[in-house]
Every structure is written in structure tokens, then in C-alpha cells.
Protein backbone atom coordinates (compact mmCIF):
# COMPACT_ATOMS: atom_id res chain seq x y z
CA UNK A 1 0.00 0.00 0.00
CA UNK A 2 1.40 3.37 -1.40
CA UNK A 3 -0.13 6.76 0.02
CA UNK A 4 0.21 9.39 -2.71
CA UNK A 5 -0.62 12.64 -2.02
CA UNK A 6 -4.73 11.83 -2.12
CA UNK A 7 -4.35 8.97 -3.47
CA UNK A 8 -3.75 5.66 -1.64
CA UNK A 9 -2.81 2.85 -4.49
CA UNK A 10 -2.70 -1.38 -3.46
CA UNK A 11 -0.96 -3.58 -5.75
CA UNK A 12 -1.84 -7.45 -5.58
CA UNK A 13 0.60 -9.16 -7.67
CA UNK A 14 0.33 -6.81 -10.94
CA UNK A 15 -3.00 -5.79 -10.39
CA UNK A 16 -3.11 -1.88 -8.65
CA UNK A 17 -6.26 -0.28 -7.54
CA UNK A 18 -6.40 3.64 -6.74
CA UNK A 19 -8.93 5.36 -4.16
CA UNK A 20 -8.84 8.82 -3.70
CA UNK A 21 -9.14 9.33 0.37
CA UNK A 22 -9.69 13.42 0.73
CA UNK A 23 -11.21 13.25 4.30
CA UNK A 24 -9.57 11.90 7.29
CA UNK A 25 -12.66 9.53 6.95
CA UNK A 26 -11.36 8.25 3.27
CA UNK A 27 -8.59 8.12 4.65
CA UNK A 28 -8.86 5.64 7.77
CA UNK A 29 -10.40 3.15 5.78
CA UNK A 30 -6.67 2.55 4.57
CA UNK A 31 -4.79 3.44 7.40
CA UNK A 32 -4.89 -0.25 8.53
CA UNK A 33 -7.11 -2.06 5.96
CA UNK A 34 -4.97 -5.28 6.48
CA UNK A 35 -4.79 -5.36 10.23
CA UNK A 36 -8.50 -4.13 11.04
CA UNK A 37 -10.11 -6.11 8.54
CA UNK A 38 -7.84 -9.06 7.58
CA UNK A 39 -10.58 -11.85 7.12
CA UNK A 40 -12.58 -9.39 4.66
CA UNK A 41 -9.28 -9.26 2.64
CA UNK A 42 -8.76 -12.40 2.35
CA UNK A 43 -12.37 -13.31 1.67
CA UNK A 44 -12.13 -10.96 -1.34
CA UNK A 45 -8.77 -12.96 -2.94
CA UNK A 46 -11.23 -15.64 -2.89
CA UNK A 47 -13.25 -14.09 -5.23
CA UNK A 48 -12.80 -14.51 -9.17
CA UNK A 49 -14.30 -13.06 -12.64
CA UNK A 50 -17.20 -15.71 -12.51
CA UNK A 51 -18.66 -14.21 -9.25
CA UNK A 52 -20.84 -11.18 -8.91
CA UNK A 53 -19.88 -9.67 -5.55
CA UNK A 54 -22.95 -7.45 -4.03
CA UNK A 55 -21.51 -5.27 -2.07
CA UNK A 56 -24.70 -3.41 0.48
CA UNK A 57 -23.25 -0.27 2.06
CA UNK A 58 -20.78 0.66 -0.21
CA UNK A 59 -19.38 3.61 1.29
CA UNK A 60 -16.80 5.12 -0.33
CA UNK A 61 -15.93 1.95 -2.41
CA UNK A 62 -13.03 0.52 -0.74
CA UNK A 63 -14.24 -3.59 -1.05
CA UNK A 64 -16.15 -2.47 -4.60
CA UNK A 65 -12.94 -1.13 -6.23
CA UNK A 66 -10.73 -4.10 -4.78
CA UNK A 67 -12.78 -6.53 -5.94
CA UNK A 68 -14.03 -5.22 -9.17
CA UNK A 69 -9.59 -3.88 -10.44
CA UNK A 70 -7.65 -6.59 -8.23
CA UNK A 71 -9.93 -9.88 -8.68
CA UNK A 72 -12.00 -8.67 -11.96
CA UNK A 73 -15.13 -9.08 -10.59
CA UNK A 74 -18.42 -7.72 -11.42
CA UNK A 75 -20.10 -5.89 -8.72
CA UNK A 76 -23.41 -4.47 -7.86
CA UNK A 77 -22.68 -1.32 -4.82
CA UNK A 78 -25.60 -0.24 -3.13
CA UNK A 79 -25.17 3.17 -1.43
CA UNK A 80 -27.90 5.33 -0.40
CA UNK A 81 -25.45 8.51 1.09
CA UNK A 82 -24.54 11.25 -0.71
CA UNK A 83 -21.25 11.78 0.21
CA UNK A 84 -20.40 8.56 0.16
CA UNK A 85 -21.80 8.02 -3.14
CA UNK A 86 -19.80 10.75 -5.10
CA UNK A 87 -16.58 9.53 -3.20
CA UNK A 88 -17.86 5.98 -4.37
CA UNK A 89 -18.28 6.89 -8.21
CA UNK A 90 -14.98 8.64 -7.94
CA UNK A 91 -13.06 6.06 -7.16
CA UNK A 92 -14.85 3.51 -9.60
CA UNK A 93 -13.87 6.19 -12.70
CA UNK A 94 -10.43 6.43 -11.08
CA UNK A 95 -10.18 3.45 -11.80
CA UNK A 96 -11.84 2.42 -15.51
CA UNK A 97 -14.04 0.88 -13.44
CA UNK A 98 -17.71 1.59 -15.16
CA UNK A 99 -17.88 -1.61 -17.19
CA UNK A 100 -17.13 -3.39 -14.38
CA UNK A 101 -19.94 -1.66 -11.32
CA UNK A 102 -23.07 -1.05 -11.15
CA UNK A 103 -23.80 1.71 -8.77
CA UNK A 104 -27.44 1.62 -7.28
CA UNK A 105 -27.86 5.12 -5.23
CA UNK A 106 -30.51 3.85 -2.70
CA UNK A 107 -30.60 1.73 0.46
CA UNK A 108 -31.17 -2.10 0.42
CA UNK A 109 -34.90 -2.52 1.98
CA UNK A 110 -37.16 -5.29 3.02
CA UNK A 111 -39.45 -3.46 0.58
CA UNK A 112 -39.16 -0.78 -2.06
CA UNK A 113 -40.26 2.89 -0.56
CA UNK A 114 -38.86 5.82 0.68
CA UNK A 115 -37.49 5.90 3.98
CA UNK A 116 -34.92 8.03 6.12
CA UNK A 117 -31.42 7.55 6.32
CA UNK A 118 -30.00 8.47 9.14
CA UNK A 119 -26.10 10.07 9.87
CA UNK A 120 -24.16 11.32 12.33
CA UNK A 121 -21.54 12.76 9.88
CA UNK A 122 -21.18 14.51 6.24
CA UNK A 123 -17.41 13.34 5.74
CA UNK A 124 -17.25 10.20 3.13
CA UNK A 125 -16.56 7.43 4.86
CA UNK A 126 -16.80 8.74 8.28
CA UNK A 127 -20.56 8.43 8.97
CA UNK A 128 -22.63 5.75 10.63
CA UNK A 129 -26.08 5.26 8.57
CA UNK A 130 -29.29 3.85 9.28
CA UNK A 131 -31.75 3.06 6.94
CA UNK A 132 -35.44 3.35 8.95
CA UNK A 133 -38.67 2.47 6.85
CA UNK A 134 -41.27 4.97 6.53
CA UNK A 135 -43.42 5.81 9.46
CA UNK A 136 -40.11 5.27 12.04
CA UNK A 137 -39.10 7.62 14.09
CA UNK A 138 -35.37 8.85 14.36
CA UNK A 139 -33.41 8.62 17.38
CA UNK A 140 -30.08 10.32 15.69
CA UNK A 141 -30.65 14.48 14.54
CA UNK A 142 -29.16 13.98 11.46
CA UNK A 143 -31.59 12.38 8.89
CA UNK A 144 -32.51 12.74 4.88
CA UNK A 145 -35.06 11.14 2.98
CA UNK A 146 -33.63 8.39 0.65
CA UNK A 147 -35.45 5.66 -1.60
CA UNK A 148 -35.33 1.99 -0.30
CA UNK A 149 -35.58 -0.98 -3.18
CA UNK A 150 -35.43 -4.49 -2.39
CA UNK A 151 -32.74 -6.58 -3.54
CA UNK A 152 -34.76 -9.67 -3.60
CA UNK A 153 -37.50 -8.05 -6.37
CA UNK A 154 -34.53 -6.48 -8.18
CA UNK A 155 -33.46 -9.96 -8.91
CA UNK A 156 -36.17 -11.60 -9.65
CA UNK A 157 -37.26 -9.39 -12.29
CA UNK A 158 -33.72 -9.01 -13.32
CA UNK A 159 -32.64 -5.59 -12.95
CA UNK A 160 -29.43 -7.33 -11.68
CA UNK A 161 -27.67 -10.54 -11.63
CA UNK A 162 -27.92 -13.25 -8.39
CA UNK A 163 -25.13 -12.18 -6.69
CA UNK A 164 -22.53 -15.23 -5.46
CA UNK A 165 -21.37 -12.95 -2.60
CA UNK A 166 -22.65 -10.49 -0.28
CA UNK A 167 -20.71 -8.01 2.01
């Protein structure tokens, strides 16, 4: 792993993947990716180009980008936050990544309907979310109305593939 200015790069034998990390909450998802999260890692250097990884909670792409430019695997992100979403397409076109992701800008639901998503921070990659149907109160202050699909109907009528992974 290779910090570059805003730019943190990971090679995996001669495969490199680049995410831009602007906010101290980019950037701690790489400060220790290997020693706070070593079984997802390895999980992911299990994966191959004849998987479809779904990858709920997206964030700012760290697990979408490693899997889609270091194992060449298709993968469906689902992330509902702003923020996190432009950091998220960012680092997929950083990377050549569009024929590879398929970004779905809502929150995985039991059932398709808006709903509010709740944060206790603007920074990519720093905030905690909650998704909370309609009709739910929120405990946290921070809230924004965001649709809600469910992944079940969007593969049975095909919108996307049957994932062989989920993170």
C-alpha cells in the first residue's frame, strides 16, 4: 500500500487499484485495511471473474474497487449517502471501473419505498447510517429522505444478476 498525495494505491501481484481518500474519513479506511479487517481481505482474494460480488453499504468503495480492479469481478454497490456516493463513483472512474460496477444510489430494503437515512456525519466514509422504513421515528438528529428498493425483487425481475457474494 502506497499513500500518494490523495491517493492511496494497493498492488496485488500486478494488479493496482487507486482510491482517492480526501477526508480523514477516506482516509482511515486505509490506514490499517490489512490489520482491522484481515478476514474481509482475504475473503475478497477468494473471489474470481465468474462471481458477482454485491456489495450493500458501499461507502466510499473501498471492497467495490478491490474486488471489481484486483480480482475482476463484477459488482453491484448499493449506497444510499450522498457523500459517500460521489466519493464511491470517484473512485470507480479512477479506476476504468464503469464496465465493471453497477452503482445503485438507494438503500437495500425489506421493501421498495422511501425511507430516512440516518447520519451522524457529512465526511465520506466517516458516517454511521441507518436506513429506517417509513413511518419510524429517528433517534439520531441527522436524517434525509432516501429511496429503499429491495434486492430480492430487483433480482427476480432481473434488474441485476444473483449475486454469489454479499458483504
Amino acid at each position: 500500500m502506497r499513500f500518494r498525495g490523495q491517493d492511496v494505491d494497493i498492488a496485488i501481484g500486478d494488479r493496482t487499484a487507486r482510491w482517492h481518500v480526501s477526508s480523514t474519513g477516506e482516509r482511515f479506511h486505509f490506514q490499517y485495511p490489512f490489520a482491522i479487517e484481515p478476514g474481509m481481505w482475504r475473503w475478497l482474494a477468494g473471489l474470481g471473474p465468474d462471481d458477482v460480488l454485491l456489495d450493500v453499504g458501499a461507502n466510499i468503495g473501498t471492497y467495490t474497487v478491490a474486488a471489481a480492479a484486483l480480482r475482476s469481478v463484477p459488482v453491484i454497490a448499493v449506497e444510499p449517502f450522498e457523500p459517500n456516493l460521489q466519493a464511491l463513483r470517484r473512485n470507480i472512474a479512477l479506476n476504468d471501473l464503469d464496465d465493471r460496477v453497477t452503482v445503485l444510489p438507494f438503500a437495500a430494503a425489506a421493501e421498495d419505498g422511501d425511507g430516512l437515512l440516518t447520519f451522524d456525519s457529512t465526511i465520506p466514509g466517516a458516517a454511521s447510517q441507518h436506513f429506517l422504513a417509513a413511518g419510524t421515528a429517528a433517534q439520531e438528529t441527522s436524517a434525509t429522505t432516501v429511496r429503499g428498493a429491495s434486492i430480492d425483487r430487483l433480482i427476480a425481475s432481473g434488474t441485476i444478476p444473483t449475486p454469489t457474494h454479499v458483504k
